[in-house]
Protein backbone atom coordinates (compact mmCIF):
# COMPACT_ATOMS: atom_id res chain seq x y z
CA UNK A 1 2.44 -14.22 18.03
CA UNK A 2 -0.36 -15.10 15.64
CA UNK A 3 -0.22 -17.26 12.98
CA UNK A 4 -2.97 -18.53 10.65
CA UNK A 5 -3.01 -20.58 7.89
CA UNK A 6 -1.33 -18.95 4.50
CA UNK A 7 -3.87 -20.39 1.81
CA UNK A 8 -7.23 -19.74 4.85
CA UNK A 9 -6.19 -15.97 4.90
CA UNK A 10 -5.57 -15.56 1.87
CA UNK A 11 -9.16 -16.61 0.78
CA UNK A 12 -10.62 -14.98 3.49
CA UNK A 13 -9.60 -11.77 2.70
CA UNK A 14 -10.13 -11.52 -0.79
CA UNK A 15 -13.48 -12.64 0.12
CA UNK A 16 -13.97 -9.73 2.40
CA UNK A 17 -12.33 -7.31 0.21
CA UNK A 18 -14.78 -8.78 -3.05
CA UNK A 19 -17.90 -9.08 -0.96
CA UNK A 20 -17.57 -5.35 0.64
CA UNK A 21 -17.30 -2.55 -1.66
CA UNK A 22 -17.09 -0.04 0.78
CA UNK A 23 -15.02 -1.82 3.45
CA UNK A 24 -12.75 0.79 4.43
CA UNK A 25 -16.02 3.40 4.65
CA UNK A 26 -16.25 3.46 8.14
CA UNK A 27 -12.53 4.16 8.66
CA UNK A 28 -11.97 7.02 6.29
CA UNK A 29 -15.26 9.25 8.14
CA UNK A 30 -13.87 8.77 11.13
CA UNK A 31 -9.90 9.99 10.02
CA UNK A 32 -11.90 13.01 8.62
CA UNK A 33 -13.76 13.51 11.91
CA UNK A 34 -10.27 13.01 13.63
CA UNK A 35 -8.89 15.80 11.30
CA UNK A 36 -11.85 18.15 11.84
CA UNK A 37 -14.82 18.41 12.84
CA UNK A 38 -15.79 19.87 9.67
CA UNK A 39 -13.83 17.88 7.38
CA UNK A 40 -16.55 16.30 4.67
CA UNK A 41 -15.78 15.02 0.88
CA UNK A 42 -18.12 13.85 -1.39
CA UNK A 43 -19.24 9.86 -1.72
CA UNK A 44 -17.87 9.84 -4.72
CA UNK A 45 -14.34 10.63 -3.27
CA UNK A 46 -14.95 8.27 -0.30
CA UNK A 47 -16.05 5.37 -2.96
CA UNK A 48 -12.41 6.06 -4.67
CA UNK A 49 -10.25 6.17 -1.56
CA UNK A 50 -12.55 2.96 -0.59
CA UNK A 51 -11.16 1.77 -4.04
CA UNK A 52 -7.46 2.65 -3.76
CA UNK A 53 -6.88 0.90 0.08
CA UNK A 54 -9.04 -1.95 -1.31
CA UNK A 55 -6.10 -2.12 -3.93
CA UNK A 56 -3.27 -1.78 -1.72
CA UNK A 57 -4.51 -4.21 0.26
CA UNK A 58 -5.07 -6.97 -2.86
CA UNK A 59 -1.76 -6.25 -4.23
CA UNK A 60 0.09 -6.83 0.03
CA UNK A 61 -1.89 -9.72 0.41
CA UNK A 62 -0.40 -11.03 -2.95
CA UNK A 63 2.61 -10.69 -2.81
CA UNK A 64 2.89 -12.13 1.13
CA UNK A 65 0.83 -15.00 -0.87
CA UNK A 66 3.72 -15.41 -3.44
CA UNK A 67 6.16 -14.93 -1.24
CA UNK A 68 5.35 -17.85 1.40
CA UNK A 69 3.37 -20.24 -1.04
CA UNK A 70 6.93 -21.88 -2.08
CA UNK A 71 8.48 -22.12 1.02
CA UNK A 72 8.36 -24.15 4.20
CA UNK A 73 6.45 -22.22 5.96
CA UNK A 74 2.30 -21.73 5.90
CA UNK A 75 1.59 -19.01 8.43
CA UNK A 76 1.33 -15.25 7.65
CA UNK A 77 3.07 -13.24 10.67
CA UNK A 78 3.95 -9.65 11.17
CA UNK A 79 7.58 -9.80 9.39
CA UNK A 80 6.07 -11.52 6.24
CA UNK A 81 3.37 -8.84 6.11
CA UNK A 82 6.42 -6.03 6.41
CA UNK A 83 8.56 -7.44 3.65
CA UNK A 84 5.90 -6.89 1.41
CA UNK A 85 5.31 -3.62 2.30
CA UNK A 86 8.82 -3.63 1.64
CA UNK A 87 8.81 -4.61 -2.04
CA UNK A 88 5.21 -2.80 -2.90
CA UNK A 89 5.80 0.17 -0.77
CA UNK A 90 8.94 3.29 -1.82
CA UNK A 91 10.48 6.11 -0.06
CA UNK A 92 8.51 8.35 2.54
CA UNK A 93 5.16 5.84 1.87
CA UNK A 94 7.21 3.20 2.77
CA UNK A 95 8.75 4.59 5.68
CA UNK A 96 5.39 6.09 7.05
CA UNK A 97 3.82 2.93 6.65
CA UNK A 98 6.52 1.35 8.88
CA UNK A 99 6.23 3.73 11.71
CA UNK A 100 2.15 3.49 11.67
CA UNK A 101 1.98 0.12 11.89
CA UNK A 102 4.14 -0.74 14.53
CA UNK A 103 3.02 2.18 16.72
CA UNK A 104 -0.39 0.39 16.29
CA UNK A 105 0.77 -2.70 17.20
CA UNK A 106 2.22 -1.35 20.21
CA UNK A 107 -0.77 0.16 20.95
CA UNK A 108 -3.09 -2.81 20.57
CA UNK A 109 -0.58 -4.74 22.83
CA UNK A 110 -0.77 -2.26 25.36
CA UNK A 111 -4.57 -2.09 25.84
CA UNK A 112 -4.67 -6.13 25.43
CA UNK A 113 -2.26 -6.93 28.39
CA UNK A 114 -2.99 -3.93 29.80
CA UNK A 115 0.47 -2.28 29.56
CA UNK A 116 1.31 1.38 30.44
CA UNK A 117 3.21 3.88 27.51
């Protein structure tokens, strides 16, 4: 299990999200591609998507901040990431997120140690 510094990844990835405007670019082209060939929206549309994960992201990252900064512990693992999913996520978004994420997980695992599904 990885574990990194609480206050390190914290700054690092508000840096990233501040420094990139169009971080999550890349990703949403190629879940359109995945979708269809012919799937296409407009920048404009891209830029706001960009926008809204950007968000999400800000608002996970601080609440796991507020979460661990008055306890113990320093590191940011999977479960602390999850419980704030938890408290920012509801109902099917919640649920969908869940599932996603740990069949990625599973995934990455799988190709790293090489791992058959």
């Amino acid at each position: 299990q990885i574990s990194l510094n609480l206050k390190t990844i914290y700054i690092f990835i508000i840096m990233i999200i501040k420094r990139r405007s169009n971080f999550f670019d890349v990703y949403i082209v190629k879940l359109l591609k995945n979708i269809s060939e012919k799937a296409e929206i407009s920048r404009d549309t891209r830029n706001q998507l960009n926008m809204i994960i950007q968000i999400f992201c800000q608002k996970i990252v601080d609440i796991v901040y507020s979460l661990l900064k008055n306890t113990k512990k320093r590191t940011i693992n999977v479960n602390s990431v999850e419980n704030a999913v938890d408290i920012f996520l509801y109902g099917e978004l919640k649920k969908n997120a869940k599932k996603i994420s740990h069949d990625v997980i599973d995934n990455k695992i799988n190709l790293i140690f090489g791992f058959k599904s």
